[in-house]
Protein backbone atom coordinates (compact mmCIF):
# COMPACT_ATOMS: atom_id res chain seq x y z
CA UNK A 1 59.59 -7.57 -88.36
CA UNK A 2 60.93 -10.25 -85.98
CA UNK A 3 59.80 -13.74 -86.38
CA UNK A 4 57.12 -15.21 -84.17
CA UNK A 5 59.58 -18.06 -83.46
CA UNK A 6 62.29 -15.72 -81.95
CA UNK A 7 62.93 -15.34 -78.44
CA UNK A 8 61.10 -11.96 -77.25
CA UNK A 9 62.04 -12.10 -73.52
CA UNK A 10 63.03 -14.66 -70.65
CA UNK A 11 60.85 -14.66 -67.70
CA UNK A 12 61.96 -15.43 -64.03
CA UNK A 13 61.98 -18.70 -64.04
CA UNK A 14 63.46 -18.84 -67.03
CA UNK A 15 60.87 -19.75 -69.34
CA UNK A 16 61.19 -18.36 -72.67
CA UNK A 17 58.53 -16.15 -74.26
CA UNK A 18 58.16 -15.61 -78.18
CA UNK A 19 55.96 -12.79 -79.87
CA UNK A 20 53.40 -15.65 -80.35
CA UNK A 21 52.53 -16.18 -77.06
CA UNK A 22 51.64 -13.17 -76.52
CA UNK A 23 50.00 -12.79 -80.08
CA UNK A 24 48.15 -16.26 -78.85
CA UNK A 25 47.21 -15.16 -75.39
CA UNK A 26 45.82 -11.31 -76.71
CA UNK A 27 43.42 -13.56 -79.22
CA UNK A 28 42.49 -15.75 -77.14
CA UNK A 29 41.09 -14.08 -73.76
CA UNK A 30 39.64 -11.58 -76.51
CA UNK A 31 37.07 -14.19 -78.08
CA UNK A 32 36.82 -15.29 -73.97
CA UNK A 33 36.32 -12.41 -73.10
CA UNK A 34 33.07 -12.06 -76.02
CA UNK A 35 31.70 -15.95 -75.45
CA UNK A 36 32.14 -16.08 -71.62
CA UNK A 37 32.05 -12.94 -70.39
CA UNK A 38 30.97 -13.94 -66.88
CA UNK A 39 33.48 -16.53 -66.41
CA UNK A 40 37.37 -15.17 -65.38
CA UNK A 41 40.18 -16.30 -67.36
CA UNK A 42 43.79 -17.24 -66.05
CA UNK A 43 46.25 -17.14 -68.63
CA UNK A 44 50.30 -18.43 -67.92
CA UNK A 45 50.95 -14.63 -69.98
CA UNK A 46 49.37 -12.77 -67.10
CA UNK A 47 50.62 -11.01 -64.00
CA UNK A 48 50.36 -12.68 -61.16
CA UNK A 49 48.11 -9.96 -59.58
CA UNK A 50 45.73 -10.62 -62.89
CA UNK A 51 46.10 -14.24 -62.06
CA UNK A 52 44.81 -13.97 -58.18
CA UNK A 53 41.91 -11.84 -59.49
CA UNK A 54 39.64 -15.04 -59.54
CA UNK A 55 38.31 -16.52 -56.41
CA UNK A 56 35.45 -17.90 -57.89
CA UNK A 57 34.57 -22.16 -58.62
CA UNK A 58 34.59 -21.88 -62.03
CA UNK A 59 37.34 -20.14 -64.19
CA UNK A 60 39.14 -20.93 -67.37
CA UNK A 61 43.02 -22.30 -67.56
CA UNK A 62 44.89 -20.89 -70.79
CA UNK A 63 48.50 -22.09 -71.99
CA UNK A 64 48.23 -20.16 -75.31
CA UNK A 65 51.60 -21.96 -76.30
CA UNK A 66 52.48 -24.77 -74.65
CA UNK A 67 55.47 -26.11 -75.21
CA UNK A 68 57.62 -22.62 -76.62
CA UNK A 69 60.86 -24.51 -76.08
CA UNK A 70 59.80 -26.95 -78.73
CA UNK A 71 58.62 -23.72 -80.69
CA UNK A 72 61.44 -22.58 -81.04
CA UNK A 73 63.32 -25.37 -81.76
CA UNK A 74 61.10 -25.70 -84.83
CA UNK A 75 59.61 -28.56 -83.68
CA UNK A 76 55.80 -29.20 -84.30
CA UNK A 77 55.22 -30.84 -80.68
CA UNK A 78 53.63 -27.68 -79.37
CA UNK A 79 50.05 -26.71 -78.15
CA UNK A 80 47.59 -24.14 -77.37
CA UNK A 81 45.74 -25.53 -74.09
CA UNK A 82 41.89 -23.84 -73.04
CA UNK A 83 40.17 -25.80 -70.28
CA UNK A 84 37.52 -25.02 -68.17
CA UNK A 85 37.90 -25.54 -64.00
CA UNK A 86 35.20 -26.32 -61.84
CA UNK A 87 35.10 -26.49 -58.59
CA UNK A 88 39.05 -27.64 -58.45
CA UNK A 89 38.60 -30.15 -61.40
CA UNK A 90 39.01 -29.97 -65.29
CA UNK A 91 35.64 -30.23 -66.46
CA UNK A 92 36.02 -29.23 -70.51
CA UNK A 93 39.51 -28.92 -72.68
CA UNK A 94 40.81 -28.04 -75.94
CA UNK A 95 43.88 -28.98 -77.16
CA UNK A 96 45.35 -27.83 -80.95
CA UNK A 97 48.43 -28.59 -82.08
CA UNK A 98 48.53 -26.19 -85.26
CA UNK A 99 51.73 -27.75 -86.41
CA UNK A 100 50.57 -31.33 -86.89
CA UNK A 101 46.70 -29.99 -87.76
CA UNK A 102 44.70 -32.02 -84.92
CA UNK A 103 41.91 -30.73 -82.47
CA UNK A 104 41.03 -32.22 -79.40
CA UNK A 105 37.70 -31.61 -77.53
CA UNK A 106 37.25 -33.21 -74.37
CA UNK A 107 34.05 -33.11 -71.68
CA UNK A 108 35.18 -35.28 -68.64
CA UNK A 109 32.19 -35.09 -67.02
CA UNK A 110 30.27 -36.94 -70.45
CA UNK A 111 33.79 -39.15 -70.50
CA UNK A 112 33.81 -37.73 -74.02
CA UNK A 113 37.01 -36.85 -76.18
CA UNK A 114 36.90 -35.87 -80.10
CA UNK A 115 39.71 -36.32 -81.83
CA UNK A 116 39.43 -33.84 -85.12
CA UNK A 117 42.64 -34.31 -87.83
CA UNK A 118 40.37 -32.49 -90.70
CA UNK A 119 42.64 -29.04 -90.28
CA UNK A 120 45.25 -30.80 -91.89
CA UNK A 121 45.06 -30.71 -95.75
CA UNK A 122 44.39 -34.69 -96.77
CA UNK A 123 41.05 -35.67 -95.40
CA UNK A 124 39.94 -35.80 -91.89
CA UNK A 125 38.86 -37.90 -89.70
CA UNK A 126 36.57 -37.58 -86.37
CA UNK A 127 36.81 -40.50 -83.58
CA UNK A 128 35.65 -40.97 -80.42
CA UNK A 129 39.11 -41.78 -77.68
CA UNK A 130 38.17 -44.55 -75.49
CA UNK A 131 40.59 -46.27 -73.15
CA UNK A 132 40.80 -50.01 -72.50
CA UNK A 133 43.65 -51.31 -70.00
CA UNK A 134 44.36 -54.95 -70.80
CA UNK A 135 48.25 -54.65 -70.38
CA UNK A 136 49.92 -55.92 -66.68
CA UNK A 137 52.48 -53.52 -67.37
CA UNK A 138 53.03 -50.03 -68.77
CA UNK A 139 54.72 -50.67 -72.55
CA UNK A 140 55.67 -46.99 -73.17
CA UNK A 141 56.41 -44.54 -70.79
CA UNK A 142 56.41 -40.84 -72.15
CA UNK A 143 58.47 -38.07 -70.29
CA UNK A 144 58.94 -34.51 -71.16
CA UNK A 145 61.70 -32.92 -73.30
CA UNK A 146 62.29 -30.17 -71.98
CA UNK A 147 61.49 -30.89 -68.11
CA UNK A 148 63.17 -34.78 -67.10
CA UNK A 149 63.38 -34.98 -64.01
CA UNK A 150 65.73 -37.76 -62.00
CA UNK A 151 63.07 -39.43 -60.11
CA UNK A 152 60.98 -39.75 -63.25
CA UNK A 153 63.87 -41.39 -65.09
CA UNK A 154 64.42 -43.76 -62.12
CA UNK A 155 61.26 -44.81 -62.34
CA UNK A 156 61.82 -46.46 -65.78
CA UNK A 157 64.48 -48.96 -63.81
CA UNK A 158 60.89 -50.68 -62.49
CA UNK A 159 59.66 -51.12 -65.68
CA UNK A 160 62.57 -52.27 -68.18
CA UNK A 161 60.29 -53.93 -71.04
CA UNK A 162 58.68 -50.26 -71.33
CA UNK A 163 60.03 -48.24 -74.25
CA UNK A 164 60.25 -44.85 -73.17
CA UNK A 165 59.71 -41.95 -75.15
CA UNK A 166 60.37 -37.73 -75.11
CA UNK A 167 57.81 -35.25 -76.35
CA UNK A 168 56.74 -31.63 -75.55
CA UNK A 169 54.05 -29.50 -74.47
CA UNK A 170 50.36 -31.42 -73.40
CA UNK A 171 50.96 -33.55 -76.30
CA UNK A 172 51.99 -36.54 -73.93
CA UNK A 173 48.11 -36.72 -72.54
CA UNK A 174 47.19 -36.55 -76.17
CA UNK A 175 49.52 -39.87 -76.63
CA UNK A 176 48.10 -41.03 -73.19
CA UNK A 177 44.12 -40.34 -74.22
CA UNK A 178 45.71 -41.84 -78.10
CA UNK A 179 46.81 -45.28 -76.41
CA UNK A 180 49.97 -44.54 -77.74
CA UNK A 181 51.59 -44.74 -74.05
CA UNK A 182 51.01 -45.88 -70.74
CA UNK A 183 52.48 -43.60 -68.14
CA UNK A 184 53.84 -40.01 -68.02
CA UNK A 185 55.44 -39.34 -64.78
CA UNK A 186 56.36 -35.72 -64.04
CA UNK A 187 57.82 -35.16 -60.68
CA UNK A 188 58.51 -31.10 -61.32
CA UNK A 189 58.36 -28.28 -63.45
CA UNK A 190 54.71 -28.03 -64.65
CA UNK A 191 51.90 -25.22 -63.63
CA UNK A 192 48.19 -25.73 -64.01
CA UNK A 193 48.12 -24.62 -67.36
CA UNK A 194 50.00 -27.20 -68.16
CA UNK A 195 48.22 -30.15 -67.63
CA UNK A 196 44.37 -28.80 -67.11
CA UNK A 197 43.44 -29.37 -70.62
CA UNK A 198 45.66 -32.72 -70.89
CA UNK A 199 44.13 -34.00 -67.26
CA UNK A 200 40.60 -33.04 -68.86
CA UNK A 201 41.10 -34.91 -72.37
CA UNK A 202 42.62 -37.93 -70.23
CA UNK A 203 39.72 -38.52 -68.18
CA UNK A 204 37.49 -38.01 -70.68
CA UNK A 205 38.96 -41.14 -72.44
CA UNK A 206 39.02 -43.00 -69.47
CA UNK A 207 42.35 -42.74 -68.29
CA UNK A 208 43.64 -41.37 -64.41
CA UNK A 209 46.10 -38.76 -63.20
CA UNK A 210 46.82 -38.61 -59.61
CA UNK A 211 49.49 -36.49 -57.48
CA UNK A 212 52.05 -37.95 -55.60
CA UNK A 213 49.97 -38.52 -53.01
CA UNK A 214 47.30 -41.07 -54.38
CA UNK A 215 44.76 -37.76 -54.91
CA UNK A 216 43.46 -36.16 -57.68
CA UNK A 217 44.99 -32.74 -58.69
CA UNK A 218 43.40 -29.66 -57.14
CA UNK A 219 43.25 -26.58 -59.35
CA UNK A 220 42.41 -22.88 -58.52
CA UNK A 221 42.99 -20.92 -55.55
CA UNK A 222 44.59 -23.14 -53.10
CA UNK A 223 47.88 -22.76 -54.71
CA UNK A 224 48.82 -19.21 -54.54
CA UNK A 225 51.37 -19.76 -57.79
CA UNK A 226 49.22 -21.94 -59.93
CA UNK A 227 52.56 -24.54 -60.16
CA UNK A 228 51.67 -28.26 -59.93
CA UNK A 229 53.68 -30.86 -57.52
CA UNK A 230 54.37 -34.26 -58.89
CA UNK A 231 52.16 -36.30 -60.89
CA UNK A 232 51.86 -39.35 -62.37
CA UNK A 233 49.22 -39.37 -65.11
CA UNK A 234 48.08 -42.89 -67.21
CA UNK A 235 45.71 -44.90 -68.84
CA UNK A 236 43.93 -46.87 -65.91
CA UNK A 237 43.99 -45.97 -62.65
CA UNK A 238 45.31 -49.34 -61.79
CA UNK A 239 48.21 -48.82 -63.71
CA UNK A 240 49.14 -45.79 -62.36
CA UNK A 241 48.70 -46.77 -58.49
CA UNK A 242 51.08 -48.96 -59.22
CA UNK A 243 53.50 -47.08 -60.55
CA UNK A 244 52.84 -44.88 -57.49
CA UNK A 245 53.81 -47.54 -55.56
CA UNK A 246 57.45 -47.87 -57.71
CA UNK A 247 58.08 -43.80 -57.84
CA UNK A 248 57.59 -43.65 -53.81
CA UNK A 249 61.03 -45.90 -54.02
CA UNK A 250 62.58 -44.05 -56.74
């Protein structure tokens, strides 16, 4: 039997799929499917007829690997993503990185964000996230891996003093929600999947993500393909207006 961490196909766009995607996506819309069985489900493994099937406010974003690149590069920096969309906006997400044994809960709308390292085998701790923003400037900027884009990388030219670092999958709002770094820019490649669960634990710990555009992300229907257009997400929305301000130069 093939490994779960062997390429199983390459889609379109050519993002690679492994046999535990799908083995994550078939678990997870089943136990959906049994606690919220009223309440659609949009999965980055479905069709894209499947995906249109929703038109209502509230439905629930699944990425049930994020970050299969990393997967398969035996990396641990990979995720399985569940968040809950209301009316356009993350209002709950989950994010578990198996690999590194942490659990995050977030509920933006109680600015609430657990952070649960207890599945790993030494003892675990539970903590509260909670943002504070005393810097003037950004000290680490986090980009993805497997996604850099040139404007994003330009925009590290503003900030020279910040040290910048690479990392996969929605771990980067995990750092960001952490206070581990400051600003992830991410001017293309992501879908809603993506970053609903991040955006949700981000907020919930006090930090901002806004498009390229000075607006808050919409999710859901009014984007036929579910794909994202630039973003800038961060600990303060000061901090990332002005960065806003630097990428619109970039």
């Amino acid at each position: 039997m093939a490994s779960s961490r062997t390429l199983l196909e390459t889609k379109r766009d050519g993002s690679p799929v492994t046999p535990a995607d799908m083995a994550s996506d078939k678990a997870i819309r089943t136990v959906l499917a049994g606690l919220l069985p009223d309440i659609p489900v949009v999965s980055e493994e479905m069709t894209a007829e499947e995906m249109l099937a929703t038109s209502r406010k509230a439905f629930i974003l699944v990425d049930p690997l994020d970050g299969t690149k990393e997967y398969l590069a035996n990396r641990n920096d990979f995720a399985i993503c569940i968040a809950l969309i209301e009316s356009g906006r993350p209002r709950t997400g989950v994010i578990l990185a198996p690999a590194m044994g942490k659990l995050w809960i977030a509920d933006a709308a109680a600015s609430e964000v657990l952070l649960d390292d207890s599945l790993c085998i030494r003892p675990g701790t539970r903590k509260i996230l909670t943002l504070t923003d005393d810097q003037q400037a950004p000290r680490t900027i986090i980009m993805s891996r497997s996604h850099q884009d040139e404007r994003s990388v330009r925009l590290h030219s503003h900030f020279p003093a910040a040290h910048q670092v690479s990392m996969g999958a929605a771990l980067k709002f995990a750092a960001l929600a952490g206070g581990t770094a400051c600003l992830y820019p991410r001017g293309s490649g992501s879908m809603e999947w993506d970053t609903a669960a991040g955006e949700a634990l981000l907020l919930a710990a006090g930090g901002c993500m806004l498009t390229e555009n000075g607006q808050p992300m919409v999710y859901g229907k009014r984007k036929r393909d579910f794909r994202n257009g630039p973003f800038i997400a961060g600990i303060s929305e000061r901090m990332v207006r002005a960065a806003l301000v630097q990428w619109a130069a970039c």
